[in-house]
C-alpha atoms as a PDB file:
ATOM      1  CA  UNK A   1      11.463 209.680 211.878  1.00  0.00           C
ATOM      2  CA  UNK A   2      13.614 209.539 208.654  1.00  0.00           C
ATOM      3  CA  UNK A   3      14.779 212.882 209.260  1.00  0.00           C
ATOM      4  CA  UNK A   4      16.008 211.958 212.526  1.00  0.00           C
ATOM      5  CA  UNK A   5      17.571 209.022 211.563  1.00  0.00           C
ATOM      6  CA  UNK A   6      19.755 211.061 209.141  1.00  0.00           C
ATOM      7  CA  UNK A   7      20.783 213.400 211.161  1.00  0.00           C
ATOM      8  CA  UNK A   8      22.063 210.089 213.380  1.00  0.00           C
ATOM      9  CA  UNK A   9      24.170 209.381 210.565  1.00  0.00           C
ATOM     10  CA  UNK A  10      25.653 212.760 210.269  1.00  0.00           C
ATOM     11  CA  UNK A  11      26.134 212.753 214.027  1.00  0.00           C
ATOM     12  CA  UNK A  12      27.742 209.706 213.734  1.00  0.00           C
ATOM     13  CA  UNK A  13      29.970 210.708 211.271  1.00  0.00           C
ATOM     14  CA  UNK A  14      30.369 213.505 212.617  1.00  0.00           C
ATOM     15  CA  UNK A  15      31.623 212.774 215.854  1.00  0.00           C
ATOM     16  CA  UNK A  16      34.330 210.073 214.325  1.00  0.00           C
ATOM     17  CA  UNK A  17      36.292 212.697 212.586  1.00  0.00           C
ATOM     18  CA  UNK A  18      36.014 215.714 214.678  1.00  0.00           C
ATOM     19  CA  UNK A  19      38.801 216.456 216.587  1.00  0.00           C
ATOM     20  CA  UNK A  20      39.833 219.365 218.766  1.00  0.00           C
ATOM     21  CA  UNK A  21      42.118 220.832 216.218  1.00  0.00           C
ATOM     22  CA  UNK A  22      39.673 219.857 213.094  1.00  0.00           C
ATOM     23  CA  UNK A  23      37.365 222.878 212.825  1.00  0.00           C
ATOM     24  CA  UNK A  24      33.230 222.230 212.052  1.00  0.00           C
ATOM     25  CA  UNK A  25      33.494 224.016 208.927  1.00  0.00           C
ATOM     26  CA  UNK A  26      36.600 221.420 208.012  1.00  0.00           C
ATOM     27  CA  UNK A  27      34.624 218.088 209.221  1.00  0.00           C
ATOM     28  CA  UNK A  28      31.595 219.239 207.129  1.00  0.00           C
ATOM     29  CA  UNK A  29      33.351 219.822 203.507  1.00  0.00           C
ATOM     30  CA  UNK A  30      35.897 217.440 203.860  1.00  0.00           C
ATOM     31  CA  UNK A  31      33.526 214.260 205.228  1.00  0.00           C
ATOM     32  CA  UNK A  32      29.818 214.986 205.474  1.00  0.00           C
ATOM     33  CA  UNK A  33      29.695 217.176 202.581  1.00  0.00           C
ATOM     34  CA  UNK A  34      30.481 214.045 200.061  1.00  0.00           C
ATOM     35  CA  UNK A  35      27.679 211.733 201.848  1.00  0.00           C
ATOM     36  CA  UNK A  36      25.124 214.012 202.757  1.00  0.00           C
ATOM     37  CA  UNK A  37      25.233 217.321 201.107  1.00  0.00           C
ATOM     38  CA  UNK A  38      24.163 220.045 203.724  1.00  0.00           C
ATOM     39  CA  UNK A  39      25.349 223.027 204.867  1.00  0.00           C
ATOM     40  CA  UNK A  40      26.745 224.804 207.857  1.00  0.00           C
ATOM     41  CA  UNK A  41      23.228 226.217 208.804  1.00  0.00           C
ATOM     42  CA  UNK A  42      22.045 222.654 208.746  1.00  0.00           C
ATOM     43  CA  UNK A  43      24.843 221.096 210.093  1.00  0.00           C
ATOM     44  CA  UNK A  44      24.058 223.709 213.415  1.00  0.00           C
ATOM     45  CA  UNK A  45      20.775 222.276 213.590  1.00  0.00           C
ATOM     46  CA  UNK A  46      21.706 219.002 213.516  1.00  0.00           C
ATOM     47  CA  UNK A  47      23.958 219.522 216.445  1.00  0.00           C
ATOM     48  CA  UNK A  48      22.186 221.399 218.505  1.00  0.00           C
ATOM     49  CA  UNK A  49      19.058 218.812 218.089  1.00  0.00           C
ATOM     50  CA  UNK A  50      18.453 216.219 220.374  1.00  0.00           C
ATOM     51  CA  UNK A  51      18.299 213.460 218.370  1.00  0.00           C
ATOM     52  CA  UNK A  52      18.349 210.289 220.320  1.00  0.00           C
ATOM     53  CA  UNK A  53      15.903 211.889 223.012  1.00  0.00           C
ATOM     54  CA  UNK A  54      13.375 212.851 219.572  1.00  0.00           C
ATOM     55  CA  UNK A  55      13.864 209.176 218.695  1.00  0.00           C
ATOM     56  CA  UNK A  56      12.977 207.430 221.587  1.00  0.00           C
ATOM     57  CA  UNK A  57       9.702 209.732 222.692  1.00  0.00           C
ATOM     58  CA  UNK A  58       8.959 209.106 218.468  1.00  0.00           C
ATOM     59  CA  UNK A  59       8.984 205.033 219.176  1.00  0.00           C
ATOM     60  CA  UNK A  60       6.870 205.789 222.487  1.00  0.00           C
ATOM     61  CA  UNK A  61       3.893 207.404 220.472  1.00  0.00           C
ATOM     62  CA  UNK A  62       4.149 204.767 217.512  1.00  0.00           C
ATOM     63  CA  UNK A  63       4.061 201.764 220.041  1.00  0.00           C
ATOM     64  CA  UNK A  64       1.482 203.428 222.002  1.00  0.00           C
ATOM     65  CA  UNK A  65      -0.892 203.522 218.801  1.00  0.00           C
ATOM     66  CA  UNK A  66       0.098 200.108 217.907  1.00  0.00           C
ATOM     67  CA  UNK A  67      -1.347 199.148 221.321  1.00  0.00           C
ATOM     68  CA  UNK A  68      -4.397 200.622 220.709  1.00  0.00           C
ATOM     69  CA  UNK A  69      -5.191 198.933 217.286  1.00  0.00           C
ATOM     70  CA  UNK A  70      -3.966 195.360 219.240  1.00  0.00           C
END
């Protein structure tokens, strides 16, 4: 769940300085790289992932157990 919720972040910040001129590679050493030191590889997988979807089916399960011990 942590891991998700960083990759939120990055997303985040991600998507508030990319631009259509601004290359990845660009976005990730000039903004992410300073807050959250990845790299391209990781950057990928952070894109390609489906973060909020992850989150929400994540909250499902822990509510669901929560609801048994209730």
């Amino acid at each position: 769940m942590n891991k998700l919720r960083r990759y939120q972040l990055i997303l985040e910040l991600y998507h508030r300085h990319k631009t259509e001129d601004i290359a990845d590679a660009v976005v990730l050493r000039k903004y992410i790289y300073p807050v959250y030191p990845i790299s391209r590889t990781t950057l990928w997988t952070i894109l390609t992932t489906p973060v909020n979807k992850e989150l929400r089916e994540l909250e499902t399960q822990i509510n669901q157990q929560q609801q048994l011990f209730s």
